[in-house]
PDBML (XML) file of the C-alpha atoms, coordinates in Angstrom:
<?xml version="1.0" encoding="UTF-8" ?>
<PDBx:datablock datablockName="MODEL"
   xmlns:PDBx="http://pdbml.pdb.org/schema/pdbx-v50.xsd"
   xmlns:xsi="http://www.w3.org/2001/XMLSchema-instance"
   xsi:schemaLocation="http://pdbml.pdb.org/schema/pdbx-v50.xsd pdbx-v50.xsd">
   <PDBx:atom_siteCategory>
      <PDBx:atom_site id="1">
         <PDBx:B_iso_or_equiv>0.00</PDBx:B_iso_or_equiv>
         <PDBx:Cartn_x>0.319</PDBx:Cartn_x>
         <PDBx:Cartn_y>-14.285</PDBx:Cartn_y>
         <PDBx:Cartn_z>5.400</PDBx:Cartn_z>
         <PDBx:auth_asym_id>A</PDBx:auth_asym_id>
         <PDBx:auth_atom_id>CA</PDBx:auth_atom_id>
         <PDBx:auth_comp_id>UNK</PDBx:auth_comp_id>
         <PDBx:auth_seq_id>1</PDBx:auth_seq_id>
         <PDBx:group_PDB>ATOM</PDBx:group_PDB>
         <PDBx:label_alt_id xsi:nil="true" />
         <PDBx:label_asym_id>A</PDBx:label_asym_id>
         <PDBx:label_atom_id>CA</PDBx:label_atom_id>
         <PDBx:label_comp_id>UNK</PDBx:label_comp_id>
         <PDBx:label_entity_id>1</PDBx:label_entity_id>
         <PDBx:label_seq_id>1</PDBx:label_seq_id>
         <PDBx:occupancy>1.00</PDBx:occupancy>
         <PDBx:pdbx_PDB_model_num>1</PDBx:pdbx_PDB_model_num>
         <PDBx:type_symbol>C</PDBx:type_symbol>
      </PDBx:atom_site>
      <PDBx:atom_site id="2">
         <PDBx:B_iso_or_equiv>0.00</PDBx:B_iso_or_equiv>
         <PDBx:Cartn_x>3.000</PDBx:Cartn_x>
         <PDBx:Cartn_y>-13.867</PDBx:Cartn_y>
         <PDBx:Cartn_z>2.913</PDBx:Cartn_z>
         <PDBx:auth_asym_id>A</PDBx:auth_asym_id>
         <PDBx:auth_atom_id>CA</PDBx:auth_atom_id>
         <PDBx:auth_comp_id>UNK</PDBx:auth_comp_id>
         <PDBx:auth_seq_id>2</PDBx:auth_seq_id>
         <PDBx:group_PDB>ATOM</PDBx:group_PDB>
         <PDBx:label_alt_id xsi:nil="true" />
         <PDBx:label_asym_id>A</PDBx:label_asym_id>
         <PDBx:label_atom_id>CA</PDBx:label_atom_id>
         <PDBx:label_comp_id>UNK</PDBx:label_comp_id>
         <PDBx:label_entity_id>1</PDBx:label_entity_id>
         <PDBx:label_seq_id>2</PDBx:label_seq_id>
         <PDBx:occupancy>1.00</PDBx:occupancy>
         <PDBx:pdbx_PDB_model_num>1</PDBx:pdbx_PDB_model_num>
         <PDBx:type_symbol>C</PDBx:type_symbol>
      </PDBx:atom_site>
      <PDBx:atom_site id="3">
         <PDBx:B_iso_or_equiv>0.00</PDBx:B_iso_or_equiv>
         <PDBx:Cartn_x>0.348</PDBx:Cartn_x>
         <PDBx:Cartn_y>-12.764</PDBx:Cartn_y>
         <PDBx:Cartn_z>0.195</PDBx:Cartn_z>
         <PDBx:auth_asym_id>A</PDBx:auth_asym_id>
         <PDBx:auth_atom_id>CA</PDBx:auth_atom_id>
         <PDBx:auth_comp_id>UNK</PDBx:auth_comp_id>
         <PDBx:auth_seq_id>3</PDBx:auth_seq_id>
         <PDBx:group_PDB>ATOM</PDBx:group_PDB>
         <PDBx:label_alt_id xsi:nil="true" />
         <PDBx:label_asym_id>A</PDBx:label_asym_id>
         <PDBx:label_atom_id>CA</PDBx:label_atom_id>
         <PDBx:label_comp_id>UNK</PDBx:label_comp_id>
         <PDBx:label_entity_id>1</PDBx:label_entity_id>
         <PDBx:label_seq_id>3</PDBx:label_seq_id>
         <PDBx:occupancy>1.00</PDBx:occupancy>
         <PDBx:pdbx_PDB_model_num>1</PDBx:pdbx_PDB_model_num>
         <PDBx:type_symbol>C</PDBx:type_symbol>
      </PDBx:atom_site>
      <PDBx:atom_site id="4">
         <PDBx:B_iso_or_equiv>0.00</PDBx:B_iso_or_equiv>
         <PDBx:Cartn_x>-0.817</PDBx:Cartn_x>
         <PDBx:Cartn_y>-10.366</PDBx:Cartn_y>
         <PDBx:Cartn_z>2.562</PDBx:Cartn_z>
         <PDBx:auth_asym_id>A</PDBx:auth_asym_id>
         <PDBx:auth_atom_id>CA</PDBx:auth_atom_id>
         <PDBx:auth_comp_id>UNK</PDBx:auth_comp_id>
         <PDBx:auth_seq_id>4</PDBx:auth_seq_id>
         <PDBx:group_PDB>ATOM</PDBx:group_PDB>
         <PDBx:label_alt_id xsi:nil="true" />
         <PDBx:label_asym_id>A</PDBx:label_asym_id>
         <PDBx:label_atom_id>CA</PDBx:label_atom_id>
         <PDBx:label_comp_id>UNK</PDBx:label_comp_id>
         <PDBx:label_entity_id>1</PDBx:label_entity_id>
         <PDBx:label_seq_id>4</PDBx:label_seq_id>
         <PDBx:occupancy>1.00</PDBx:occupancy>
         <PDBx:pdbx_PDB_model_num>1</PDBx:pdbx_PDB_model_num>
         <PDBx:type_symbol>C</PDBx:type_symbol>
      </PDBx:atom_site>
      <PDBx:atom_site id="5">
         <PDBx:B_iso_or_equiv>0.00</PDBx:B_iso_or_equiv>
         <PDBx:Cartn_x>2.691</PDBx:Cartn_x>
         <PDBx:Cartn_y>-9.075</PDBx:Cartn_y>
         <PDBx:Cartn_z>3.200</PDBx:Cartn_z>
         <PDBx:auth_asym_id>A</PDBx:auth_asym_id>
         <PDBx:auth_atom_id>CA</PDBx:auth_atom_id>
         <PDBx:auth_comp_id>UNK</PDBx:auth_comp_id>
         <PDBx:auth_seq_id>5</PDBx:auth_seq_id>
         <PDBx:group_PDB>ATOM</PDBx:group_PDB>
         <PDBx:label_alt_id xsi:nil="true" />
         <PDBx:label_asym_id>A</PDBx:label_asym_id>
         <PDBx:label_atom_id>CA</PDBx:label_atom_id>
         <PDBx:label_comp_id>UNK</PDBx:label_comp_id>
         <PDBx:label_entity_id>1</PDBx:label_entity_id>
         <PDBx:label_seq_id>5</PDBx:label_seq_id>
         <PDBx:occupancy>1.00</PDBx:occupancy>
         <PDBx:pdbx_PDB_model_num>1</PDBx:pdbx_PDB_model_num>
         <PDBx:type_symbol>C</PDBx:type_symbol>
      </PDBx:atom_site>
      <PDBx:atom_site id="6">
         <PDBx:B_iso_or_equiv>0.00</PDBx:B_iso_or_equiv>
         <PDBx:Cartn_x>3.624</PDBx:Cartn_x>
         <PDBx:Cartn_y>-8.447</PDBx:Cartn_y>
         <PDBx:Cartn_z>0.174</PDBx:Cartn_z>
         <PDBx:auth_asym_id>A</PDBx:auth_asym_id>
         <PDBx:auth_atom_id>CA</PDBx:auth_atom_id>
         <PDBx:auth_comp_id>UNK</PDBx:auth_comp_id>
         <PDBx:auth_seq_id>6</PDBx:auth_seq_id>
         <PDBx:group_PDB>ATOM</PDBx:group_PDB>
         <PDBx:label_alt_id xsi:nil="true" />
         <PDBx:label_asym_id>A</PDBx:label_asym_id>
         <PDBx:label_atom_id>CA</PDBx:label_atom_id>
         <PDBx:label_comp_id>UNK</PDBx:label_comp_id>
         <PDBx:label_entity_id>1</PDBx:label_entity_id>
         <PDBx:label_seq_id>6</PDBx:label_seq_id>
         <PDBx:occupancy>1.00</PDBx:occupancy>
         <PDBx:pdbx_PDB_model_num>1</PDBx:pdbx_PDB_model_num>
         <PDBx:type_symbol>C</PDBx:type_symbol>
      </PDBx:atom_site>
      <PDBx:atom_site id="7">
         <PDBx:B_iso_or_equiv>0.00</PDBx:B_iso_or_equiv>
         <PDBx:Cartn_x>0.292</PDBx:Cartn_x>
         <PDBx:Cartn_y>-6.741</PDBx:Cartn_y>
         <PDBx:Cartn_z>-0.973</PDBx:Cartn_z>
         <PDBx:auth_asym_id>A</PDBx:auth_asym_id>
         <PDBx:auth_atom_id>CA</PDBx:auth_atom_id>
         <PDBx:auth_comp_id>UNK</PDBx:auth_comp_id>
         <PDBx:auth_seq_id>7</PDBx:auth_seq_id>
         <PDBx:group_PDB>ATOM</PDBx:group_PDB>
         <PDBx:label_alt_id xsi:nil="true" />
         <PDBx:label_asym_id>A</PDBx:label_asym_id>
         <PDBx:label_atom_id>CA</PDBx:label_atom_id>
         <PDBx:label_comp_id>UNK</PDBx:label_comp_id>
         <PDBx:label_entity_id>1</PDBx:label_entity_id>
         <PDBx:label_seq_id>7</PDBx:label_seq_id>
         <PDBx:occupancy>1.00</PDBx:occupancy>
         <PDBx:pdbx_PDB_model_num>1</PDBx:pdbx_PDB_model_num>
         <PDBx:type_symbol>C</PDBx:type_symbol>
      </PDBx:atom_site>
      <PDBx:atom_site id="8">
         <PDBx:B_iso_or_equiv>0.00</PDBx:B_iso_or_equiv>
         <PDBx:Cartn_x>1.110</PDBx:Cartn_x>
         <PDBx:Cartn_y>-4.303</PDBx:Cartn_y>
         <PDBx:Cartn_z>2.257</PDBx:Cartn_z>
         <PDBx:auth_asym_id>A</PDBx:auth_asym_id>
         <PDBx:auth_atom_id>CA</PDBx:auth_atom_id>
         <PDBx:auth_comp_id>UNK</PDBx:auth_comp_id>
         <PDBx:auth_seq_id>8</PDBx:auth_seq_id>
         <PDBx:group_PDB>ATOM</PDBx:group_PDB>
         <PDBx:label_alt_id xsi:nil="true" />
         <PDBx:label_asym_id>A</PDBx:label_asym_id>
         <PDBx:label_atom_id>CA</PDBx:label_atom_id>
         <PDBx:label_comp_id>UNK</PDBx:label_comp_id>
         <PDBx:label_entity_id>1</PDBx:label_entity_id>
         <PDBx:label_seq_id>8</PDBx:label_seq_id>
         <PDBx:occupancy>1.00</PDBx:occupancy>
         <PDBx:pdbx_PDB_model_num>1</PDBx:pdbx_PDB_model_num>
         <PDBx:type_symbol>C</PDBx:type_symbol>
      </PDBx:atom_site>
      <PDBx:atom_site id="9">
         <PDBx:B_iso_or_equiv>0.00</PDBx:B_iso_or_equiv>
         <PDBx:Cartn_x>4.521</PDBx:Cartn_x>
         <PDBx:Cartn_y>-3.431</PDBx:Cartn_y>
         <PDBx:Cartn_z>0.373</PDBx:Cartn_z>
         <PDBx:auth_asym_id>A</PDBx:auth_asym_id>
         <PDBx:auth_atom_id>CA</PDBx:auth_atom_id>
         <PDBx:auth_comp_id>UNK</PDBx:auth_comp_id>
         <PDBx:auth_seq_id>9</PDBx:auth_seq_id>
         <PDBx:group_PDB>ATOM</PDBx:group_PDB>
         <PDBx:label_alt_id xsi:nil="true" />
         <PDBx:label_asym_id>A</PDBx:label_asym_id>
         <PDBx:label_atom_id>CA</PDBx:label_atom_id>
         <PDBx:label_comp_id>UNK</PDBx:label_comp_id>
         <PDBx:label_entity_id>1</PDBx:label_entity_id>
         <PDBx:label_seq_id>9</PDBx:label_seq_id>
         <PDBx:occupancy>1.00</PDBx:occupancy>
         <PDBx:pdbx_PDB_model_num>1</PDBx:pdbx_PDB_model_num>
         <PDBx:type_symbol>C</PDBx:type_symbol>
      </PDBx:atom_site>
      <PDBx:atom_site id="10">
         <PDBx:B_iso_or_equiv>0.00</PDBx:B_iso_or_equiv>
         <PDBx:Cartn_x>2.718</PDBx:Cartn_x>
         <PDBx:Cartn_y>-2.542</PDBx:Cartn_y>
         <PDBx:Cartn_z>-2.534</PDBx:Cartn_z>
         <PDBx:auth_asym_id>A</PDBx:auth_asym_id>
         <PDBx:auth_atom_id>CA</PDBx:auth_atom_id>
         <PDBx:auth_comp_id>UNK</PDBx:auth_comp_id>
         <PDBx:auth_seq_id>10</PDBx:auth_seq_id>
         <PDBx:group_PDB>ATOM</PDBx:group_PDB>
         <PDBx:label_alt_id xsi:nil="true" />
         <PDBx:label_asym_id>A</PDBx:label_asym_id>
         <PDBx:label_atom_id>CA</PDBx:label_atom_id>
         <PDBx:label_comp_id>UNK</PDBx:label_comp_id>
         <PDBx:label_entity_id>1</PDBx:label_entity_id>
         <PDBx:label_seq_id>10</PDBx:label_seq_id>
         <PDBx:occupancy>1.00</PDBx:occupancy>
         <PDBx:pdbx_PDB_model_num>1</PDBx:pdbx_PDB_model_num>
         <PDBx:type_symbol>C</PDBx:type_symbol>
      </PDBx:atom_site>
      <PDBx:atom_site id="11">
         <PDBx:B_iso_or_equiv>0.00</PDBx:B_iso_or_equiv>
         <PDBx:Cartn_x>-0.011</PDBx:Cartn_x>
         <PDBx:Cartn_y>-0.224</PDBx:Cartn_y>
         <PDBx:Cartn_z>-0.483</PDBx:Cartn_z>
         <PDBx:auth_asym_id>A</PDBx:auth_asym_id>
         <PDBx:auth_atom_id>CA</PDBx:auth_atom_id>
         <PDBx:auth_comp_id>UNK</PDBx:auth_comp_id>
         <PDBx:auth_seq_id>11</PDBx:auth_seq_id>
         <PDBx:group_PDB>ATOM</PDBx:group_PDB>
         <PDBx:label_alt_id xsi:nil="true" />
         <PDBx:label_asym_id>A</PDBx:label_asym_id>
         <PDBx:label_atom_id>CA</PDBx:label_atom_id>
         <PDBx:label_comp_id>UNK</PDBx:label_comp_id>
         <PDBx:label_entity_id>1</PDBx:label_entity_id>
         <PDBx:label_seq_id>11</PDBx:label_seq_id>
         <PDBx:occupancy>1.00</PDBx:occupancy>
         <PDBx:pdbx_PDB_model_num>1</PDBx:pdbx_PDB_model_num>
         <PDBx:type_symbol>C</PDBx:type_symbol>
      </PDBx:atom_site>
      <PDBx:atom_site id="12">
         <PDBx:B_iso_or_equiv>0.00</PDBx:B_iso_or_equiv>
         <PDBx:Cartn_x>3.261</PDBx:Cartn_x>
         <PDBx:Cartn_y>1.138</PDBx:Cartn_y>
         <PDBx:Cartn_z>0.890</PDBx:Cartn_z>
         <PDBx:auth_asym_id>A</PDBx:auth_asym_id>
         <PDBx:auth_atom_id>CA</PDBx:auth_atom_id>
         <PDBx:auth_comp_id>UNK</PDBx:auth_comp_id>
         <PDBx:auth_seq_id>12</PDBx:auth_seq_id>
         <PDBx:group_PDB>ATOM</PDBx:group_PDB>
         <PDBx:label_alt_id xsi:nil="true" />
         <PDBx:label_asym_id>A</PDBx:label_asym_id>
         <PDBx:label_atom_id>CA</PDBx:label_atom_id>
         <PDBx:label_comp_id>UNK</PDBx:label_comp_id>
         <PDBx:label_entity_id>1</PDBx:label_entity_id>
         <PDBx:label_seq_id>12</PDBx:label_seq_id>
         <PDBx:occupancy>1.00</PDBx:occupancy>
         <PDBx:pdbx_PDB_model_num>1</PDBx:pdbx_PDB_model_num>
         <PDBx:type_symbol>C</PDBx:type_symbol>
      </PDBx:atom_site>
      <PDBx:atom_site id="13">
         <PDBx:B_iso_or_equiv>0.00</PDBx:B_iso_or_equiv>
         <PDBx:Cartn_x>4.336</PDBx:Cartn_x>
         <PDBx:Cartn_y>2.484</PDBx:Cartn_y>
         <PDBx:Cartn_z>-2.380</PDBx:Cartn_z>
         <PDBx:auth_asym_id>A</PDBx:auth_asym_id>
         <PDBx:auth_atom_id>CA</PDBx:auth_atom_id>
         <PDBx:auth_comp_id>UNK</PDBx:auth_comp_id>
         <PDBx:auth_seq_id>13</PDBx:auth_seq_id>
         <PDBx:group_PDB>ATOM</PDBx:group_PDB>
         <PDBx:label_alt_id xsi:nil="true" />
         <PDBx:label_asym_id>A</PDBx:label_asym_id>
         <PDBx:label_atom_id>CA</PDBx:label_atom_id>
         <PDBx:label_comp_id>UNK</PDBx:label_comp_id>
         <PDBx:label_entity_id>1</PDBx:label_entity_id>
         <PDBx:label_seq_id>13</PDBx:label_seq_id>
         <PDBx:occupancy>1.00</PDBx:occupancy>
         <PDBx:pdbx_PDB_model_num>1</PDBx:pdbx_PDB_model_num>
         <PDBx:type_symbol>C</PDBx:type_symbol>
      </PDBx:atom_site>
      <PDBx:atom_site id="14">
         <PDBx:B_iso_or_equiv>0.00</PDBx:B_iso_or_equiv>
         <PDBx:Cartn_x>1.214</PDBx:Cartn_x>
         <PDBx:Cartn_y>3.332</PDBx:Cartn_y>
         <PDBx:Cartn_z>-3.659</PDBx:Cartn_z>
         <PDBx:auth_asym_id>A</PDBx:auth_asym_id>
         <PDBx:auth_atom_id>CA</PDBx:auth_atom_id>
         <PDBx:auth_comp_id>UNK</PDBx:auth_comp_id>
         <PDBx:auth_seq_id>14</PDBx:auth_seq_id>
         <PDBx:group_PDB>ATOM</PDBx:group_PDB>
         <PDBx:label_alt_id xsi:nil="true" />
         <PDBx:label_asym_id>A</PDBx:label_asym_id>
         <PDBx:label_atom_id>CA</PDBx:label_atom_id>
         <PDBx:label_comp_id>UNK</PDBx:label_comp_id>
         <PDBx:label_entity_id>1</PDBx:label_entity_id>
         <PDBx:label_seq_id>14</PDBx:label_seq_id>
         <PDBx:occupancy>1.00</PDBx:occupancy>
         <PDBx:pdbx_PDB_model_num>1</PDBx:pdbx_PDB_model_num>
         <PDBx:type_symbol>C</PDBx:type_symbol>
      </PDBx:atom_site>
      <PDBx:atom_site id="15">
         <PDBx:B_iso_or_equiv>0.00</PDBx:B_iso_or_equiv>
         <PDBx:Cartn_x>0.924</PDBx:Cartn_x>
         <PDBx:Cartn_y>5.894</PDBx:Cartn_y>
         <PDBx:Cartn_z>-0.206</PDBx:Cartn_z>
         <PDBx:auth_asym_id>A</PDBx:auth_asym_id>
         <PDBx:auth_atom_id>CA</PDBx:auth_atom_id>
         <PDBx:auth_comp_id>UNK</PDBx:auth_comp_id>
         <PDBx:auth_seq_id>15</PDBx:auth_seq_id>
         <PDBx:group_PDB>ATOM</PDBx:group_PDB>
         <PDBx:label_alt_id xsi:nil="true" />
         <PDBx:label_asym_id>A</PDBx:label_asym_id>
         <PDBx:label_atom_id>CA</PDBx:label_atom_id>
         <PDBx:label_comp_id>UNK</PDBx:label_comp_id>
         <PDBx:label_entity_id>1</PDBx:label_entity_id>
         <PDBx:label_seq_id>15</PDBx:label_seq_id>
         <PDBx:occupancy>1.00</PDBx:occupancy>
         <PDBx:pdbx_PDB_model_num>1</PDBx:pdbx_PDB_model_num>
         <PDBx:type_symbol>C</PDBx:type_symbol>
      </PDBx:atom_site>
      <PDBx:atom_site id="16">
         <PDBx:B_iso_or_equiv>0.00</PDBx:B_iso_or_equiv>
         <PDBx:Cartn_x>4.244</PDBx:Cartn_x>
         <PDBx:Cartn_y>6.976</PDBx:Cartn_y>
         <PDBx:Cartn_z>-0.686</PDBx:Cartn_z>
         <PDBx:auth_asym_id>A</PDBx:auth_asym_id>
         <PDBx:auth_atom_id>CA</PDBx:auth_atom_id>
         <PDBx:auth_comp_id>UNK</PDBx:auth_comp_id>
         <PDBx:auth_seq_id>16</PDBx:auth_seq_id>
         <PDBx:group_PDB>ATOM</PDBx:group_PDB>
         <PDBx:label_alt_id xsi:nil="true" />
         <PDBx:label_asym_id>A</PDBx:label_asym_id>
         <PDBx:label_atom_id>CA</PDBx:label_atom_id>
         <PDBx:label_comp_id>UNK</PDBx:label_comp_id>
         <PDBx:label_entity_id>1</PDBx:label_entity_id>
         <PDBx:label_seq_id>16</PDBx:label_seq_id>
         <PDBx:occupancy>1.00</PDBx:occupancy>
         <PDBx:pdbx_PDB_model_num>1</PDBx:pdbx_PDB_model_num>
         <PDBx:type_symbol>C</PDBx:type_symbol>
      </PDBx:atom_site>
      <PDBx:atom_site id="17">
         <PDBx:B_iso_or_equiv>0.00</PDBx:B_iso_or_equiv>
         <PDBx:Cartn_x>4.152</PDBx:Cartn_x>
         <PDBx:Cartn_y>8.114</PDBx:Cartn_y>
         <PDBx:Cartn_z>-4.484</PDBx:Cartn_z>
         <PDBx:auth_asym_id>A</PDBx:auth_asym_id>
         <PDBx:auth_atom_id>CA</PDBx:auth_atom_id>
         <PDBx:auth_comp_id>UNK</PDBx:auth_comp_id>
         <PDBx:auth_seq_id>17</PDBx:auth_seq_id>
         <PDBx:group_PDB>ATOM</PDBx:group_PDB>
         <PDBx:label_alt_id xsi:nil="true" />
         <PDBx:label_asym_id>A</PDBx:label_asym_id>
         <PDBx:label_atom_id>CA</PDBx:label_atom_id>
         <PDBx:label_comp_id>UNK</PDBx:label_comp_id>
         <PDBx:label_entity_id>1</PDBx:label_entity_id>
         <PDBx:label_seq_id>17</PDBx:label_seq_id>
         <PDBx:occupancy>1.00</PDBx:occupancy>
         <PDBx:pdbx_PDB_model_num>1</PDBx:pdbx_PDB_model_num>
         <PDBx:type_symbol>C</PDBx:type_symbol>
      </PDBx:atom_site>
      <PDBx:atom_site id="18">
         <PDBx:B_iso_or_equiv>0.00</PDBx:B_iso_or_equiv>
         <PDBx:Cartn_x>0.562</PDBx:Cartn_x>
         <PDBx:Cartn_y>9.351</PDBx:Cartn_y>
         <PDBx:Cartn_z>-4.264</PDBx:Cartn_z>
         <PDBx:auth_asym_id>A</PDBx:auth_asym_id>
         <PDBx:auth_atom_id>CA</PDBx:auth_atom_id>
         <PDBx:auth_comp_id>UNK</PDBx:auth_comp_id>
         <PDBx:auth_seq_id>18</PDBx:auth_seq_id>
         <PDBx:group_PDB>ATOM</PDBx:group_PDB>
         <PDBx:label_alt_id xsi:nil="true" />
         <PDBx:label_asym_id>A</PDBx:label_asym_id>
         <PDBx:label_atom_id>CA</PDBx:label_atom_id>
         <PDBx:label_comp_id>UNK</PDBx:label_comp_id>
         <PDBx:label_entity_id>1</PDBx:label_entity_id>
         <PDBx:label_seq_id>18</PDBx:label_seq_id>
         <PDBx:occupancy>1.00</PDBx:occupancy>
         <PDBx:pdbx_PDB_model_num>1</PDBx:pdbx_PDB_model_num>
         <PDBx:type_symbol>C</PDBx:type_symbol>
      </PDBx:atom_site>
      <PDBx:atom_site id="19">
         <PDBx:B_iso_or_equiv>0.00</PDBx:B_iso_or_equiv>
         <PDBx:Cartn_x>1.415</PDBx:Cartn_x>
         <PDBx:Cartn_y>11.311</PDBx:Cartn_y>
         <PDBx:Cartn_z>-0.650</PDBx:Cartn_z>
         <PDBx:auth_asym_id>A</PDBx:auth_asym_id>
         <PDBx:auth_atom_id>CA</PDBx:auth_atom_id>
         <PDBx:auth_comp_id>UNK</PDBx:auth_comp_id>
         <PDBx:auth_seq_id>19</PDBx:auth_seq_id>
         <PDBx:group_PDB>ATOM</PDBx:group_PDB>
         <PDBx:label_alt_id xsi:nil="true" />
         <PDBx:label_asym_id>A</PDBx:label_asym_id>
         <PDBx:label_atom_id>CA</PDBx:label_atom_id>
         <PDBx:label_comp_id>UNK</PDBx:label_comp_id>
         <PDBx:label_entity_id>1</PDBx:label_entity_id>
         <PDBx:label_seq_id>19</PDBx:label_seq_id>
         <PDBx:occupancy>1.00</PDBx:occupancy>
         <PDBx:pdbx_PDB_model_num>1</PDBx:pdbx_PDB_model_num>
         <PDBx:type_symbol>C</PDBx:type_symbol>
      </PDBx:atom_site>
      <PDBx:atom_site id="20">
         <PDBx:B_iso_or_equiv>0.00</PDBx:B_iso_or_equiv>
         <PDBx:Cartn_x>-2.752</PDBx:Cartn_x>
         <PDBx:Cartn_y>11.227</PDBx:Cartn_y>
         <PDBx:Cartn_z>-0.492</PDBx:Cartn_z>
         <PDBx:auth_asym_id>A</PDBx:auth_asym_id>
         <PDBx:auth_atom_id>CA</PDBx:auth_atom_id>
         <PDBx:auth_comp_id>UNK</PDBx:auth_comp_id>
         <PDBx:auth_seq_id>20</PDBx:auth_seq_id>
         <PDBx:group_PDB>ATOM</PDBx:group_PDB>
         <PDBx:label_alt_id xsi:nil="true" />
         <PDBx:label_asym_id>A</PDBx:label_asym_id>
         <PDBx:label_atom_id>CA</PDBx:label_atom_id>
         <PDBx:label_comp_id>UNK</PDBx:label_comp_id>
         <PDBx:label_entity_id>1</PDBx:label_entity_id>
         <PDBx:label_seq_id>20</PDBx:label_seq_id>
         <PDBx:occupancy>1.00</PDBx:occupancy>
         <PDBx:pdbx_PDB_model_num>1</PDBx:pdbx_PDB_model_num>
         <PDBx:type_symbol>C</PDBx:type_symbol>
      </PDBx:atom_site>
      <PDBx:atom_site id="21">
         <PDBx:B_iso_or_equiv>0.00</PDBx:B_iso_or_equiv>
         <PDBx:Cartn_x>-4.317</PDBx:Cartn_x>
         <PDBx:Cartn_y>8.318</PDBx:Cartn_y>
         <PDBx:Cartn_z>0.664</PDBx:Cartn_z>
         <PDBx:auth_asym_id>A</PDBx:auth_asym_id>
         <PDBx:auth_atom_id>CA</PDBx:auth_atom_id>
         <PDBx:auth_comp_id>UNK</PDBx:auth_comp_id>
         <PDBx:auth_seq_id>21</PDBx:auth_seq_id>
         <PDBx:group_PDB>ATOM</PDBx:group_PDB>
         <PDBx:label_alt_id xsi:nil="true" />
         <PDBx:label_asym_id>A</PDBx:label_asym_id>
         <PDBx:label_atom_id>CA</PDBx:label_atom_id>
         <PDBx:label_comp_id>UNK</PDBx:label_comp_id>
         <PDBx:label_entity_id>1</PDBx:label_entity_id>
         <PDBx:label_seq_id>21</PDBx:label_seq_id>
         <PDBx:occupancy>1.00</PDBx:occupancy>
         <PDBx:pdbx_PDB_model_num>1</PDBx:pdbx_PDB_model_num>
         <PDBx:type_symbol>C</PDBx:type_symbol>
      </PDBx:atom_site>
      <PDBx:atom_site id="22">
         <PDBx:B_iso_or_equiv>0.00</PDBx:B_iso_or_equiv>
         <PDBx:Cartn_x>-8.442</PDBx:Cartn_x>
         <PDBx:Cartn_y>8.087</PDBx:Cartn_y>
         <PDBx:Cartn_z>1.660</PDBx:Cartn_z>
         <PDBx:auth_asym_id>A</PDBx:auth_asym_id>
         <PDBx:auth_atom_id>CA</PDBx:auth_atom_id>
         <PDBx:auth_comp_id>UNK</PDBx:auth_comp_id>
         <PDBx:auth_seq_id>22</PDBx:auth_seq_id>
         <PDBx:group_PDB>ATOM</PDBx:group_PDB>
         <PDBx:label_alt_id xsi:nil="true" />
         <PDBx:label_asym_id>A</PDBx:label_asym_id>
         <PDBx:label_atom_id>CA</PDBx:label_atom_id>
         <PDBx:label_comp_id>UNK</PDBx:label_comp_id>
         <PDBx:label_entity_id>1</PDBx:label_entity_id>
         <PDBx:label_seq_id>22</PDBx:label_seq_id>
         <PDBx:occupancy>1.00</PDBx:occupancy>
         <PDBx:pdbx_PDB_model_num>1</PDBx:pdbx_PDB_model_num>
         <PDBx:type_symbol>C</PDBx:type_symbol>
      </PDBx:atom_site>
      <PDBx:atom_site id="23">
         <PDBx:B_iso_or_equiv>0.00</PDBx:B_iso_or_equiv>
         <PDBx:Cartn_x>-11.148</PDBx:Cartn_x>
         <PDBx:Cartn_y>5.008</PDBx:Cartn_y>
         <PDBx:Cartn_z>1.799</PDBx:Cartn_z>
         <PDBx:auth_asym_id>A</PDBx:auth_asym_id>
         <PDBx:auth_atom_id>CA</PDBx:auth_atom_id>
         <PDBx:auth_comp_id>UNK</PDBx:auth_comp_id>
         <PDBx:auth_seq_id>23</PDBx:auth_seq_id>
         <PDBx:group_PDB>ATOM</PDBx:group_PDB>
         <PDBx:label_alt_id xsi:nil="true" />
         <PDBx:label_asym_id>A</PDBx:label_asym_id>
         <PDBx:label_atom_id>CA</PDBx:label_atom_id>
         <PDBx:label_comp_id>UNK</PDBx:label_comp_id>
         <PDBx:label_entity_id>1</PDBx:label_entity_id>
         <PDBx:label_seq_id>23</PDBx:label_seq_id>
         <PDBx:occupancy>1.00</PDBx:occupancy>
         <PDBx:pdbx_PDB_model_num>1</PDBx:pdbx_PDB_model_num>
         <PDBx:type_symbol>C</PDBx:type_symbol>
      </PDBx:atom_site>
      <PDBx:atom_site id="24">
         <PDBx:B_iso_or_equiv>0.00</PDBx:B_iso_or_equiv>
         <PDBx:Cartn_x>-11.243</PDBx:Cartn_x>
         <PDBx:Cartn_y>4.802</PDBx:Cartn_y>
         <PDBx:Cartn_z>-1.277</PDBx:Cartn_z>
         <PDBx:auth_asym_id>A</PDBx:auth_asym_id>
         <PDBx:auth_atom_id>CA</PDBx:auth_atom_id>
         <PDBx:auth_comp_id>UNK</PDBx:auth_comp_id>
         <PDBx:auth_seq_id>24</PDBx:auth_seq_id>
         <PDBx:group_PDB>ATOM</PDBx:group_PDB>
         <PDBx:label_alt_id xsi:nil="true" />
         <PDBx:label_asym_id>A</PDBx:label_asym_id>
         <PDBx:label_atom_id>CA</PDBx:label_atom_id>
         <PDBx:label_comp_id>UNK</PDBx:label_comp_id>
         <PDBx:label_entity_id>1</PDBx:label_entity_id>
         <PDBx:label_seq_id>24</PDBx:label_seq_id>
         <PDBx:occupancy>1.00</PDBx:occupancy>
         <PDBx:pdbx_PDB_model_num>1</PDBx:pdbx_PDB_model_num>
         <PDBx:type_symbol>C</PDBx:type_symbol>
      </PDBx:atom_site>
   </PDBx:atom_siteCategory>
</PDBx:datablock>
């Protein structure tokens, strides 16, 4: 759960900085 959680704070960024996000 927690290594989960903090993976989702990275995907966070990543979505954020990129502003474009898709399956891949």
């Amino acid at each position: 759960t927690i290594s989960a959680a903090l993976a989702g704070a990275a995907g966070s960024l990543y979505a954020h900085y990129f502003r474009i996000i898709d399956p891949d």
